[in-house]
N, C-alpha and C. Protein backbone atom coordinates (compact mmCIF):
# COMPACT_ATOMS: atom_id res chain seq x y z
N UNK A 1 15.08 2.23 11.18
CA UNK A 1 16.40 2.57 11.67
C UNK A 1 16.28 3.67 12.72
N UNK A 2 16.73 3.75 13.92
CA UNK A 2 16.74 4.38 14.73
C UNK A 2 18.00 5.38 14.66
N UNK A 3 17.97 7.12 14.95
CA UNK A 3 18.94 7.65 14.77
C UNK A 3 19.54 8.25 15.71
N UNK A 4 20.65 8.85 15.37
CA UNK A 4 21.80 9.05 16.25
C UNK A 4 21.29 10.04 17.33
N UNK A 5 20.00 11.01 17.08
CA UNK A 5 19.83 11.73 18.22
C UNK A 5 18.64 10.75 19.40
N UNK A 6 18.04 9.74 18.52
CA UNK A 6 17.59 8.67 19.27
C UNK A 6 18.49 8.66 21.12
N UNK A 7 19.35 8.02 20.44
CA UNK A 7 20.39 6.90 21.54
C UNK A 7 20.73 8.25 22.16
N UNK A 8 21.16 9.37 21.76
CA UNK A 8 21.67 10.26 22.58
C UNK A 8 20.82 10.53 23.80
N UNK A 9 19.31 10.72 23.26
CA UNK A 9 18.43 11.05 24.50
C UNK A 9 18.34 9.76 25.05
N UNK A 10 18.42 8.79 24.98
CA UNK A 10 18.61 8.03 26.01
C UNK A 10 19.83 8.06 26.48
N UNK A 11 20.71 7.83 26.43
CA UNK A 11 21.77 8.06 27.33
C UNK A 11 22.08 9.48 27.96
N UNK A 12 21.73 10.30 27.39
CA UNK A 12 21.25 11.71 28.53
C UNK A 12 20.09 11.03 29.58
N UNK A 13 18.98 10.50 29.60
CA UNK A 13 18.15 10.16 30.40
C UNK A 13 18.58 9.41 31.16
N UNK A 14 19.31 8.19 30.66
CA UNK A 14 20.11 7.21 31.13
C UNK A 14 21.25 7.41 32.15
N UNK A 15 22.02 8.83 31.82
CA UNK A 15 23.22 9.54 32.77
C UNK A 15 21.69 10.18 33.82
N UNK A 16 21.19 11.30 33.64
CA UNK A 16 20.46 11.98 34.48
C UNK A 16 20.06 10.78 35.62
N UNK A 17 19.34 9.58 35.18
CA UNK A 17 18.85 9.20 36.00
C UNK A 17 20.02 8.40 37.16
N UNK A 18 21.05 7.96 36.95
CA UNK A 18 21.79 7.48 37.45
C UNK A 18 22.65 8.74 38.69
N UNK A 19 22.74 10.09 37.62
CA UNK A 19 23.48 11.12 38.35
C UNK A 19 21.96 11.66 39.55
N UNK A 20 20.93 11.23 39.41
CA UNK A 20 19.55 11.69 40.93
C UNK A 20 19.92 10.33 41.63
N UNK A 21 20.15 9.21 41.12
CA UNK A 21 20.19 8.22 42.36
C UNK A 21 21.50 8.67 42.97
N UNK A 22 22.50 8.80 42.56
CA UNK A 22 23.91 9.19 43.37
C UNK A 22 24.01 9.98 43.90
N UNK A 23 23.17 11.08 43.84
CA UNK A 23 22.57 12.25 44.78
C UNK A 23 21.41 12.06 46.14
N UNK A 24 20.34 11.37 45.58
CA UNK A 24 19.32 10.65 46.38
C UNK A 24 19.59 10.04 47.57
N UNK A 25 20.12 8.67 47.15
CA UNK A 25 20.18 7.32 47.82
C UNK A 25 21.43 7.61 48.59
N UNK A 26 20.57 7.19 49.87
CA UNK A 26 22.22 6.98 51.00
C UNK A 26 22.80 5.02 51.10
N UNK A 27 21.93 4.59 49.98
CA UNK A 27 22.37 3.12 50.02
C UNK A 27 23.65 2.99 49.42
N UNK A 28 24.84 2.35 49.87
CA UNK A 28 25.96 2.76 48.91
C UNK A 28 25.71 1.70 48.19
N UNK A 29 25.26 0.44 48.09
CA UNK A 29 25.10 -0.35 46.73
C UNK A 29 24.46 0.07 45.72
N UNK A 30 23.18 0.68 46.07
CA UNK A 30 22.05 1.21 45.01
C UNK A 30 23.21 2.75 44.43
N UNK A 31 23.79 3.77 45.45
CA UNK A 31 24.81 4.61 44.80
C UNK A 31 25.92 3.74 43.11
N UNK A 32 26.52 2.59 44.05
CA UNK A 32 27.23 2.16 42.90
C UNK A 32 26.77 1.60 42.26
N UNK A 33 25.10 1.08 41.67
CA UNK A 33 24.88 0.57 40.92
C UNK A 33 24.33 1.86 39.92
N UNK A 34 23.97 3.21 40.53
CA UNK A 34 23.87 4.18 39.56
C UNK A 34 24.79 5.14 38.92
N UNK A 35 26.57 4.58 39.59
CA UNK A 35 27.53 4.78 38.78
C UNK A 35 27.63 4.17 37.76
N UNK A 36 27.68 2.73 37.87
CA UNK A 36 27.26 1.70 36.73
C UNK A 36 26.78 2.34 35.47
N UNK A 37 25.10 2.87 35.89
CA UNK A 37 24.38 3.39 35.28
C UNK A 37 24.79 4.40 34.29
N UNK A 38 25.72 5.00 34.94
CA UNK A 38 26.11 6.33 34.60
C UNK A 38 27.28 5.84 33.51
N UNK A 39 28.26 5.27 33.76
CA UNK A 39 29.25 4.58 32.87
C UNK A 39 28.92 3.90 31.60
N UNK A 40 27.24 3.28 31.84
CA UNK A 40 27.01 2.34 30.81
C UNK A 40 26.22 3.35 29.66
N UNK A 41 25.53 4.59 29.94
CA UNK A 41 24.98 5.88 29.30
C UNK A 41 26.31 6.48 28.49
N UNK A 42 27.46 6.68 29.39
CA UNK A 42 28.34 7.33 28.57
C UNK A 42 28.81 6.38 27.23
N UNK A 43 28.82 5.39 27.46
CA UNK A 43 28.94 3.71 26.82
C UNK A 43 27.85 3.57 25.54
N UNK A 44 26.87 4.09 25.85
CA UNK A 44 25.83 4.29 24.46
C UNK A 44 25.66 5.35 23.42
N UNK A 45 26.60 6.63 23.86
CA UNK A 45 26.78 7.30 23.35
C UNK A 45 27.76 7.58 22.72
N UNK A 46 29.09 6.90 22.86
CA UNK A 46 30.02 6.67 22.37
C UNK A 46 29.99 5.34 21.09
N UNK A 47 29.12 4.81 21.17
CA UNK A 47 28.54 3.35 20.38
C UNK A 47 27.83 4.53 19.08
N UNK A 48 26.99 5.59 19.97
CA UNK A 48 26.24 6.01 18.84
C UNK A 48 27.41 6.99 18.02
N UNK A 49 28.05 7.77 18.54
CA UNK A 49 28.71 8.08 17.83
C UNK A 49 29.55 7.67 16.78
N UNK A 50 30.06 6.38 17.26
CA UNK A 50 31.24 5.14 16.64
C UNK A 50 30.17 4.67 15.32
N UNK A 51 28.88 4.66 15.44
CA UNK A 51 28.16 4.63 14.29
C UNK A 51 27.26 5.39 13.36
N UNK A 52 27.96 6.97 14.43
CA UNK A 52 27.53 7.75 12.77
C UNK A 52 28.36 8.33 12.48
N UNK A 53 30.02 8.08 12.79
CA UNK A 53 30.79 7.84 12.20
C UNK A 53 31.57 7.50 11.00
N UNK A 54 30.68 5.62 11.26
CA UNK A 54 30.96 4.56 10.40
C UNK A 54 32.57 3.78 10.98
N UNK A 55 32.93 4.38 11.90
CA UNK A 55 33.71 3.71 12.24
C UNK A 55 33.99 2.58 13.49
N UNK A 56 34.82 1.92 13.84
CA UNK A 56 34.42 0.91 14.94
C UNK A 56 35.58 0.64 15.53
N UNK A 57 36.02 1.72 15.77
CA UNK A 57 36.80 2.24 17.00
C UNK A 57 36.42 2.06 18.10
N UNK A 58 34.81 2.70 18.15
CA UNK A 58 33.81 2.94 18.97
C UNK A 58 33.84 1.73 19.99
N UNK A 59 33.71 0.69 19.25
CA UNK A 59 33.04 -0.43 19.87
C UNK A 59 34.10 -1.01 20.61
N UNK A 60 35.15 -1.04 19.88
CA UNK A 60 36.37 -1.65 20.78
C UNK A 60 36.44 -1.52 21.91
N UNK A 61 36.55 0.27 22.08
CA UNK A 61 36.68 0.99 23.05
C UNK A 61 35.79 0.88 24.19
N UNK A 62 34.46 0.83 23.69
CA UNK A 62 33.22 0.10 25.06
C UNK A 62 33.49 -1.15 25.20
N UNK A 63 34.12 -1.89 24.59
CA UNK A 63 34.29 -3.03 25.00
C UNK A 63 35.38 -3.20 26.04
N UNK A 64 36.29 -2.58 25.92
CA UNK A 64 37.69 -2.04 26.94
C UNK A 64 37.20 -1.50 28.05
N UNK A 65 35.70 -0.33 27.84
CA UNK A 65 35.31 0.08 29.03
C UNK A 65 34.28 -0.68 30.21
N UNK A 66 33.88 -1.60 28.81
CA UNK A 66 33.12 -2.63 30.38
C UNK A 66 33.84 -3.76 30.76
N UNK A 67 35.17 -4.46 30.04
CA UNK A 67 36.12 -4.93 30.62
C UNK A 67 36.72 -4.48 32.13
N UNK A 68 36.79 -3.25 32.40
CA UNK A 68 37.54 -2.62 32.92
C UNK A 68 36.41 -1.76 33.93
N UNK A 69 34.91 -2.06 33.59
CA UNK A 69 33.91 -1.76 34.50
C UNK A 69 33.67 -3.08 35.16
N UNK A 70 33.73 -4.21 34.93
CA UNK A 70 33.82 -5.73 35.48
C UNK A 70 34.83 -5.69 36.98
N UNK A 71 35.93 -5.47 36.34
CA UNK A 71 36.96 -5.39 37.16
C UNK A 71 36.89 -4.39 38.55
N UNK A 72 35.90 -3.29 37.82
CA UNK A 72 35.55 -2.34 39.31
C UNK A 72 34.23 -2.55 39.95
N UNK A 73 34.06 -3.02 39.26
CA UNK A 73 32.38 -4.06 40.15
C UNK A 73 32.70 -5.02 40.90
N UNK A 74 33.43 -5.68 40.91
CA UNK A 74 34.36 -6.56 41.71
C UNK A 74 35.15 -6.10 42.51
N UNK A 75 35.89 -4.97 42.68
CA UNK A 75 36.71 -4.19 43.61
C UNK A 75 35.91 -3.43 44.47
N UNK A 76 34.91 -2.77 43.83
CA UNK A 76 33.55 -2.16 44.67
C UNK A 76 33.10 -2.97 45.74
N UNK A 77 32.34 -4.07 45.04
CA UNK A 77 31.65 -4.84 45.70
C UNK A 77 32.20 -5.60 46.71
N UNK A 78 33.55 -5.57 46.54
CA UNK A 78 34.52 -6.16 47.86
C UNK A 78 34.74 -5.12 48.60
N UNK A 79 35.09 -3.63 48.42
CA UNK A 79 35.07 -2.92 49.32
C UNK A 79 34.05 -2.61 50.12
N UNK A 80 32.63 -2.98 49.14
CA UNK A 80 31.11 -2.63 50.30
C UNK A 80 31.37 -3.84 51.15
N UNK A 81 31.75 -5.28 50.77
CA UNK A 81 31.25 -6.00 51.96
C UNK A 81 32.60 -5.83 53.19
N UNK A 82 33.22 -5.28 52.96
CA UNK A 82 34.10 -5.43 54.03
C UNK A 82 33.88 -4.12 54.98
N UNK A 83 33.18 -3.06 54.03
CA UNK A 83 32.46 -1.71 55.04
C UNK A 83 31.65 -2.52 55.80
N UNK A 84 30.84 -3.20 54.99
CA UNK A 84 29.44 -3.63 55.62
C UNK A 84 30.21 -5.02 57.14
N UNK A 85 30.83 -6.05 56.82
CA UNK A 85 31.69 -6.29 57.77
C UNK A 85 31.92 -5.64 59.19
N UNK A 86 32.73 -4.83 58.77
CA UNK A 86 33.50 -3.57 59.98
C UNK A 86 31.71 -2.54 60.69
N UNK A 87 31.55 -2.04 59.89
CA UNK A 87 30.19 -1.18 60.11
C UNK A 87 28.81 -1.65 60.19
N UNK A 88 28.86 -3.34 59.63
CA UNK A 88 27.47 -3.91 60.46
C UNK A 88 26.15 -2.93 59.52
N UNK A 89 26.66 -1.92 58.49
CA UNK A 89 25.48 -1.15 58.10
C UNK A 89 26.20 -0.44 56.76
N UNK A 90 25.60 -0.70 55.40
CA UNK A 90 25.46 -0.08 54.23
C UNK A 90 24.68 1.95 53.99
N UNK A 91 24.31 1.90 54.86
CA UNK A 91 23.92 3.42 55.10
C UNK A 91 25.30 4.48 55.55
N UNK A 92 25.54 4.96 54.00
CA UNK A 92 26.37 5.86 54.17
C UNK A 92 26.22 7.25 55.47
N UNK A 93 25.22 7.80 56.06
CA UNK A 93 24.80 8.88 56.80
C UNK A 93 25.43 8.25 58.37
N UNK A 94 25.50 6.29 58.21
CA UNK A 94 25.88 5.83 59.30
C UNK A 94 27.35 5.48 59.91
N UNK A 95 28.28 6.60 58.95
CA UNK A 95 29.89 6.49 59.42
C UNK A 95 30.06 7.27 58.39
N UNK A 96 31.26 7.93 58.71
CA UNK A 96 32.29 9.16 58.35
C UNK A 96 33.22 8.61 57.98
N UNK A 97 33.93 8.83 56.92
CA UNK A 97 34.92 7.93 56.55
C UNK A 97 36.13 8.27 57.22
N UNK A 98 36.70 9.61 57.59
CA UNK A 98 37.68 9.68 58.78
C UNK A 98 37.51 9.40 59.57
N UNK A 99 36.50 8.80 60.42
CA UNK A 99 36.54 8.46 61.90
C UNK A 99 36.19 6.76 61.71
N UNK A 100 37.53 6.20 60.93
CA UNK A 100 37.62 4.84 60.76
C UNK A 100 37.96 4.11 62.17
């Protein structure tokens, strides 16, 4: 049985690593795929909690949150291609967002 401070350090590792790519990377896809990252860490720790608990609240609730992370992966990913569209280039360093 794996325990509750288990999953925690991974999802601390799991957030850290997601919060250096969103700092790092000027790719804005690889950026929003380490928000992802970052959402799905907070998502394992809330699971771990919901089960040392004993309750399953928990789970509902991640289940509501990647419902509702679907839905912004899809709104994302339509907003990159229509940057990428207009701007011809995914490199955030390569446009300012006020000087649309």
């Amino acid at each position: 049985m794996v325990t509750i401070p288990a999953f925690l350090v991974v999802a601390v590792v799991l957030f850290g690593i997601g919060c250096v790519g969103v700092m790092i990377s000027r790719n804005i896809i690889i950026m929003f795929m380490c928000v992802e990252l970052m959402l799905n860490a907070a998502n394992l720790a809330l699971i771990a909690f919901s089960q040392a608990l004993g309750k399953e609240d928990g789970h509902v609730m991640v289940f509501l949150v990647l419902t509702v992370a679907a839905a912004e992966a899809a709104v994302g990913l339509a907003m990159v291609i229509m940057i990428f569209r207009n701007r011809e280039t995914i490199n955030i360093d390569r446009f300012g967002i006020l000087k649309w």
